[in-house]
Protein backbone atom coordinates (compact mmCIF):
# COMPACT_ATOMS: atom_id res chain seq x y z
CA UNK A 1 59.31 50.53 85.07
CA UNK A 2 55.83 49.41 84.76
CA UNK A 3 54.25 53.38 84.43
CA UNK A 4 54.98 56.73 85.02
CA UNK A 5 52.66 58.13 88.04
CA UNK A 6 52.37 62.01 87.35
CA UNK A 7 52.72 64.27 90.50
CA UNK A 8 48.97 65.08 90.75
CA UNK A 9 47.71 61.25 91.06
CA UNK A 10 49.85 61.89 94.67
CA UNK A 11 48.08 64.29 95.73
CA UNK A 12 44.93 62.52 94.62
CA UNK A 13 45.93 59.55 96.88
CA UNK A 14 46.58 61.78 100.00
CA UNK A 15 43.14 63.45 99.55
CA UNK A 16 41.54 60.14 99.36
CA UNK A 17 43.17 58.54 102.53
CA UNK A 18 42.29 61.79 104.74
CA UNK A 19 38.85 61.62 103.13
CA UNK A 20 38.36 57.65 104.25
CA UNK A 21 39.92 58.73 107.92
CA UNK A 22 43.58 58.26 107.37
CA UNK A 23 45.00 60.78 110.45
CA UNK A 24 48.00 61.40 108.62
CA UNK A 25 49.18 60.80 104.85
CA UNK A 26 52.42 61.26 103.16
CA UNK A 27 51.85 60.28 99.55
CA UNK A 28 54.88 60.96 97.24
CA UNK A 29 57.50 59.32 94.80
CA UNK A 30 60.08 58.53 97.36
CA UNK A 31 58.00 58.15 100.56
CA UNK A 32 58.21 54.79 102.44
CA UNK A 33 55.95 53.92 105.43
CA UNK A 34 58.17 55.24 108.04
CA UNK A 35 58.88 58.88 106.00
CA UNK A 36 58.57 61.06 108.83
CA UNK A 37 56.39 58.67 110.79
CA UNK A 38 57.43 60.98 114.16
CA UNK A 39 55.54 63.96 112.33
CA UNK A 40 52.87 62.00 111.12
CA UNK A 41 51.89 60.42 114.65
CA UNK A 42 52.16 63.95 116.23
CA UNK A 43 49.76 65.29 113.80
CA UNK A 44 47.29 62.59 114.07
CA UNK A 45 47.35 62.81 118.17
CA UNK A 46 46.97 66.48 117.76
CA UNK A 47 43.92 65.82 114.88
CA UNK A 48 42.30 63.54 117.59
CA UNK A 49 42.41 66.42 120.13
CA UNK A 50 40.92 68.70 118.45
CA UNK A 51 38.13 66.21 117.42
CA UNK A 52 37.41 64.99 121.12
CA UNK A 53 37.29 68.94 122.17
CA UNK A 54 35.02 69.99 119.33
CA UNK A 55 31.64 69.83 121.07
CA UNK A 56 29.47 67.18 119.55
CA UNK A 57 26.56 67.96 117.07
């Protein structure tokens, strides 16, 4: 093992892929890139919805 990465630098990593534009972000110890990837493309369609119905400003 090369480090030990504490539960909060996870949450750190989410927070910083949504803030760049990342639709959806799983960011965990045991998550792989298709962990829930049903979930995560159903939030991001419903994320773009309610983008392209917010009226523009």
């Amino acid at each position: 093992m090369e480090r030990w990465v504490k539960p909060q630098e996870f949450v750190e990593l989410k927070e910083e892929a949504e803030e760049i534009g990342y639709a959806g972000v799983m960011s965990g110890p045991l998550v792989r890139s298709s962990y829930r990837a049903g979930r995560l493309y159903q939030q991001a369609i419903e994320q773009r919805n309610v983008a392209a119905a917010s009226p523009a400003v």
